[in-house]
N, C-alpha and C. Protein backbone atom coordinates (compact mmCIF):
# COMPACT_ATOMS: atom_id res chain seq x y z
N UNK A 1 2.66 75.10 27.63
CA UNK A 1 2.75 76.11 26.59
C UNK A 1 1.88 75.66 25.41
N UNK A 2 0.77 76.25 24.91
CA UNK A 2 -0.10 76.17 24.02
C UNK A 2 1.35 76.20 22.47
N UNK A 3 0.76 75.30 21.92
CA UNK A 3 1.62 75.16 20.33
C UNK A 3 0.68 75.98 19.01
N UNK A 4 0.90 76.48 18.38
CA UNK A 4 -0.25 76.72 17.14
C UNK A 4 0.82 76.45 16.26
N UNK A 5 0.13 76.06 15.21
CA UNK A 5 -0.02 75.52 13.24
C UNK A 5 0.96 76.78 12.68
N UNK A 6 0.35 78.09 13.30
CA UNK A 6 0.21 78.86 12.49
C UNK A 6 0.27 79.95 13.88
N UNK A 7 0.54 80.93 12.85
CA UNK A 7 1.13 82.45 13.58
C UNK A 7 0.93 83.36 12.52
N UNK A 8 0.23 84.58 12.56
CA UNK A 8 -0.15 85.62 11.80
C UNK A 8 0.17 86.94 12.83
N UNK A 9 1.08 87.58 12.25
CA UNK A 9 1.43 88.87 12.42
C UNK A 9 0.53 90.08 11.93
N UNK A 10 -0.06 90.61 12.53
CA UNK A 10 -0.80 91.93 11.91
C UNK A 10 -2.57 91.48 11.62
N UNK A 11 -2.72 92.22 12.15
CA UNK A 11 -4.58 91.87 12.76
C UNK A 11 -5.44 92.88 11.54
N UNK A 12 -4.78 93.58 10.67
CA UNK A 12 -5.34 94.23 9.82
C UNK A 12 -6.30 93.41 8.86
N UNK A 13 -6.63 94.14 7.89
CA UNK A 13 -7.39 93.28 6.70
C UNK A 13 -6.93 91.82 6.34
N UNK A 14 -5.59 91.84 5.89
CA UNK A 14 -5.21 90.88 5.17
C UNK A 14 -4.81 89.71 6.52
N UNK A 15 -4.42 89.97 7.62
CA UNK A 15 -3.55 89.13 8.49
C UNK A 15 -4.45 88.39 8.91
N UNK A 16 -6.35 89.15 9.27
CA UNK A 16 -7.42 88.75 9.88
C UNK A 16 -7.96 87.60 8.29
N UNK A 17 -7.42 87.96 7.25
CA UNK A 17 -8.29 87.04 6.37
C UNK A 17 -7.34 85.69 6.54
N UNK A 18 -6.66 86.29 6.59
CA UNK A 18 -5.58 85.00 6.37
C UNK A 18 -5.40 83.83 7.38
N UNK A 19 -5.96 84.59 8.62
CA UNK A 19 -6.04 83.65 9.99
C UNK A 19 -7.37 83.08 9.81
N UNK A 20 -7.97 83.68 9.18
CA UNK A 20 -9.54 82.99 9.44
C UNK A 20 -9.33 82.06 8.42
N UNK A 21 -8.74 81.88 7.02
CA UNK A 21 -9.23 81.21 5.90
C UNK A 21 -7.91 80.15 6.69
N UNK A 22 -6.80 80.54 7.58
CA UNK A 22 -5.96 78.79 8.04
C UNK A 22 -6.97 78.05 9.06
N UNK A 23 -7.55 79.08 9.69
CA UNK A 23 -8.75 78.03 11.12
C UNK A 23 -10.08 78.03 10.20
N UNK A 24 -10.60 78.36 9.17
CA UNK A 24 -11.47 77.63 8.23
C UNK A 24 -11.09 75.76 7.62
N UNK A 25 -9.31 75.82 7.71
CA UNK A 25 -8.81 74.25 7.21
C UNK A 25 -8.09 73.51 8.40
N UNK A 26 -8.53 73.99 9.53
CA UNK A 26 -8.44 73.16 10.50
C UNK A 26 -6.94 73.68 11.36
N UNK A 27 -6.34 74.74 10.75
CA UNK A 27 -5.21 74.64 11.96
C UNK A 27 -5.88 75.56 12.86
N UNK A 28 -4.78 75.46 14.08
CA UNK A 28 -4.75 76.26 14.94
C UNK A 28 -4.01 77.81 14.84
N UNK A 29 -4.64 78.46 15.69
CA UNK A 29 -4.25 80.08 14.75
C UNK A 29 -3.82 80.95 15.91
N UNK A 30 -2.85 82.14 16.16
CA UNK A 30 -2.74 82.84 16.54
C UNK A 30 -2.56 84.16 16.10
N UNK A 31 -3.36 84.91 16.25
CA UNK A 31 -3.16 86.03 15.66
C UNK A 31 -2.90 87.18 16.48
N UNK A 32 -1.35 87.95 16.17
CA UNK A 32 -1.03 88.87 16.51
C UNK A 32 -1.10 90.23 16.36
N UNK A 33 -1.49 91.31 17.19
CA UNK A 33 -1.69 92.90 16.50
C UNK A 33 -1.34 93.45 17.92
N UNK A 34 -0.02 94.62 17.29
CA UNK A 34 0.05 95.40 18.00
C UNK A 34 -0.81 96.40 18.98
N UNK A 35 -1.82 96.75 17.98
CA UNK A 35 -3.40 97.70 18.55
C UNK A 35 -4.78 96.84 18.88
N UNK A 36 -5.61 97.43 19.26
CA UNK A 36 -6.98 96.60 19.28
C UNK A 36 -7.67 97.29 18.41
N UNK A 37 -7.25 98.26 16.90
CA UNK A 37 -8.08 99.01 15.90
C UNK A 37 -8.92 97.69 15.72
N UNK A 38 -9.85 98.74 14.73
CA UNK A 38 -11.19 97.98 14.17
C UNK A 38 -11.07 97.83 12.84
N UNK A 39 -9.43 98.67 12.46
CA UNK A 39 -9.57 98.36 10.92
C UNK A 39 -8.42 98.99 10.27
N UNK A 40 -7.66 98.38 9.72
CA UNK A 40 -6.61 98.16 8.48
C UNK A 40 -5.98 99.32 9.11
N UNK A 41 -4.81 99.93 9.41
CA UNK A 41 -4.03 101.34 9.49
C UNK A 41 -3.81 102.04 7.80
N UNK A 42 -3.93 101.32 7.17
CA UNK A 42 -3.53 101.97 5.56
C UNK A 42 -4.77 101.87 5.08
N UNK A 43 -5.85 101.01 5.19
CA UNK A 43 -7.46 101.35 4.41
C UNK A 43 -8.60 101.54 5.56
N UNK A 44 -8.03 102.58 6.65
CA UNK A 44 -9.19 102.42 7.36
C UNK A 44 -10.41 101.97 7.39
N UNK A 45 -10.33 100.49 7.13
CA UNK A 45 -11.57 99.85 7.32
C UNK A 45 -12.29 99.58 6.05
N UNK A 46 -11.40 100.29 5.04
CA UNK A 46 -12.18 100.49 3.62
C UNK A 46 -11.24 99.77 2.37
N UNK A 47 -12.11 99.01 1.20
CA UNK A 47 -11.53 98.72 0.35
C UNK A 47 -11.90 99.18 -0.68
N UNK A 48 -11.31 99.28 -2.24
CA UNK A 48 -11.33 100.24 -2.89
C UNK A 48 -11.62 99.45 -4.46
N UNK A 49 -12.42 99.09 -4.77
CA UNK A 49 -12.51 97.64 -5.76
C UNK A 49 -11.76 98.03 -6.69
N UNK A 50 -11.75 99.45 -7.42
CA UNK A 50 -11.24 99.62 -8.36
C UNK A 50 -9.16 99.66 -8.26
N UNK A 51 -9.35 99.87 -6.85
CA UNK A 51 -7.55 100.04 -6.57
C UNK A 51 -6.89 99.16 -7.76
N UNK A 52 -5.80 99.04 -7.43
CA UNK A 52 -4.63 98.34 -8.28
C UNK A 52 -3.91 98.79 -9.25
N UNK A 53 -2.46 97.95 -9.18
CA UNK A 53 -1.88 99.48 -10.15
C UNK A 53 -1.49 98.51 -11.66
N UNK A 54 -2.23 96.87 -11.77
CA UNK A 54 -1.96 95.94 -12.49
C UNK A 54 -3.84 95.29 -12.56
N UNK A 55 -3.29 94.64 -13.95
CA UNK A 55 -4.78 94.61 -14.16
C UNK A 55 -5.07 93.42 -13.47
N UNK A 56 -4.01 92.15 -12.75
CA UNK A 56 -4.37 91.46 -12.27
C UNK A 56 -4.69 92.08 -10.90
N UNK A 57 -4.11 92.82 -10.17
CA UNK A 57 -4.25 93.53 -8.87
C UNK A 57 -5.71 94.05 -9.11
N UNK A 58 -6.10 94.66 -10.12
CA UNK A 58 -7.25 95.49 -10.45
C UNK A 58 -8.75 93.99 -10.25
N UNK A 59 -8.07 93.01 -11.11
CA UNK A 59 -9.47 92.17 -11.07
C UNK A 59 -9.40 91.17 -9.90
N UNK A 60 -8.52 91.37 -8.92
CA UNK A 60 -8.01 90.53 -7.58
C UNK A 60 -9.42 91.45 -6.81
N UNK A 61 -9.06 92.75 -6.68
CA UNK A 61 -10.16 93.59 -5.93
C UNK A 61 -11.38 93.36 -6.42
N UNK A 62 -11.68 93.55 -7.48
CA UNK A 62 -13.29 93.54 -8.20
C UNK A 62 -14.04 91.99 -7.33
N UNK A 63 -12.94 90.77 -7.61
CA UNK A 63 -13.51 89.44 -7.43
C UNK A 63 -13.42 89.43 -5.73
N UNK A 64 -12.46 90.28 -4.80
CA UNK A 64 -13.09 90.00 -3.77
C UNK A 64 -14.57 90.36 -3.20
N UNK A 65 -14.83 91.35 -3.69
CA UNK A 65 -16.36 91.95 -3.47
C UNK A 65 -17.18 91.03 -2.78
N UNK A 66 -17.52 90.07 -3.79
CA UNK A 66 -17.93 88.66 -3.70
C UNK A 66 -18.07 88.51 -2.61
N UNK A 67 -16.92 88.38 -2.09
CA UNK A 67 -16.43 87.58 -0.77
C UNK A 67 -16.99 87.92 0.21
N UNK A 68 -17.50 88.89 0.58
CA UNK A 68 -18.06 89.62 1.63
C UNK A 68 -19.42 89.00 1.98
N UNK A 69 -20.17 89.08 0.75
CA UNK A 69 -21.81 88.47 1.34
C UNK A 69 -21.22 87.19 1.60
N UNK A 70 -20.83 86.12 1.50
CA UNK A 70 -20.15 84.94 1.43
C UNK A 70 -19.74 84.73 3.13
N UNK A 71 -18.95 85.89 3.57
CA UNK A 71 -18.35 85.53 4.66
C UNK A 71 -19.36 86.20 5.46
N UNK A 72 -20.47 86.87 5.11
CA UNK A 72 -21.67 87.52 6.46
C UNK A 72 -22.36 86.16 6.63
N UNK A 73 -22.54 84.88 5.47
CA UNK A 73 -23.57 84.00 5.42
C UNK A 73 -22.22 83.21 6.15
N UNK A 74 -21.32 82.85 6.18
CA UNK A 74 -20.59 82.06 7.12
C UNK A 74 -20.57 82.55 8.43
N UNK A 75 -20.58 83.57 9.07
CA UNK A 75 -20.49 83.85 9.77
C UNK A 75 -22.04 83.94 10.81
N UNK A 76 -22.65 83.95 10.06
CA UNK A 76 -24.44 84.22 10.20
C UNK A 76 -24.30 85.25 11.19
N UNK A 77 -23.75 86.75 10.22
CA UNK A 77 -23.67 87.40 11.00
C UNK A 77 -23.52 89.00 10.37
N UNK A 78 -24.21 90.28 10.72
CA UNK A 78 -23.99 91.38 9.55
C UNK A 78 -22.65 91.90 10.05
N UNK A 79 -21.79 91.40 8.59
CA UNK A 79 -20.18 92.26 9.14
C UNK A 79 -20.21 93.67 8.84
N UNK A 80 -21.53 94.11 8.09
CA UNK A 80 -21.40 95.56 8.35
C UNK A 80 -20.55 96.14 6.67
N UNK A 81 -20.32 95.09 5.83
CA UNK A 81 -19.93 95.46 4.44
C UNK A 81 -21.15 96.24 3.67
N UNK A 82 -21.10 97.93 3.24
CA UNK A 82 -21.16 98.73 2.56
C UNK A 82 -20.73 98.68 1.34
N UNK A 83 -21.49 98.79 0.51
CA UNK A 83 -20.78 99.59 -1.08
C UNK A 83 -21.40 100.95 -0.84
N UNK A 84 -20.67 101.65 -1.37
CA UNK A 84 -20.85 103.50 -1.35
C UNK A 84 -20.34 104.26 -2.83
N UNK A 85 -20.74 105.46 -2.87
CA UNK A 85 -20.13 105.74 -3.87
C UNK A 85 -18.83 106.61 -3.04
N UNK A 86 -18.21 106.99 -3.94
CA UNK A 86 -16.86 107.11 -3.66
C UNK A 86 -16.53 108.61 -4.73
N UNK A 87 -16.17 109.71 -4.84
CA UNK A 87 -15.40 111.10 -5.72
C UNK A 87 -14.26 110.92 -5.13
N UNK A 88 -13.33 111.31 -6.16
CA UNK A 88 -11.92 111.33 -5.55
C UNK A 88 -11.48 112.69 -5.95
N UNK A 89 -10.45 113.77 -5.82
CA UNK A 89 -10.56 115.03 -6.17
C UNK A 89 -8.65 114.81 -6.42
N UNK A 90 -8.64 115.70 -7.34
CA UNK A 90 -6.77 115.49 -7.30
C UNK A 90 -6.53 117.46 -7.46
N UNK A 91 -5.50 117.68 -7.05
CA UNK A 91 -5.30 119.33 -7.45
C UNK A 91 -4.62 119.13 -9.14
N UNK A 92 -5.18 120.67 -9.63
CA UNK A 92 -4.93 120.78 -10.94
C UNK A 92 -3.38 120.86 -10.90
């Protein structure tokens, strides 16, 4: 029976960062997901810099941005991160 460090539930955005940044410090990782999606069930695939409903939540998003060219050059690889513009429409 294989042992792992570590066990991550949910293959979405956060579960996939979180498994990669424990096997970036050497444990062993398993990561679990119900589906084989390609991306987040609540941000289809998309993040929203400005989201947050706190200004620390607000500058948590802005500073991950960053992170992205960071992890294409670790990866030596195009993950395919977009900036776009974005309208949002609300009813009157």
């Amino acid at each position: 029976m294989k042992i792992y460090d570590s066990i991550v539930i949910g293959g979405g955005l956060a579960g996939s960062a979180i498994a990669y940044e424990l096997a970036k410090v050497g444990q062993s990782v398993l990561l679990l997901d119900a589906t084989s999606q390609n991306a987040t069930y609540y941000s289809y695939g998309g993040i929203a810099y400005w989201s947050g409903s706190t200004p620390l939540l607000q500058m948590l998003c802005r500073e991950s941005q960053d992170l992205y060219p960071q992890l294409s050059a670790e990866l030596e690889s195009d993950i395919e991160f977009r900036e776009i513009d974005l309208l949002l429409t609300i009813d009157p």
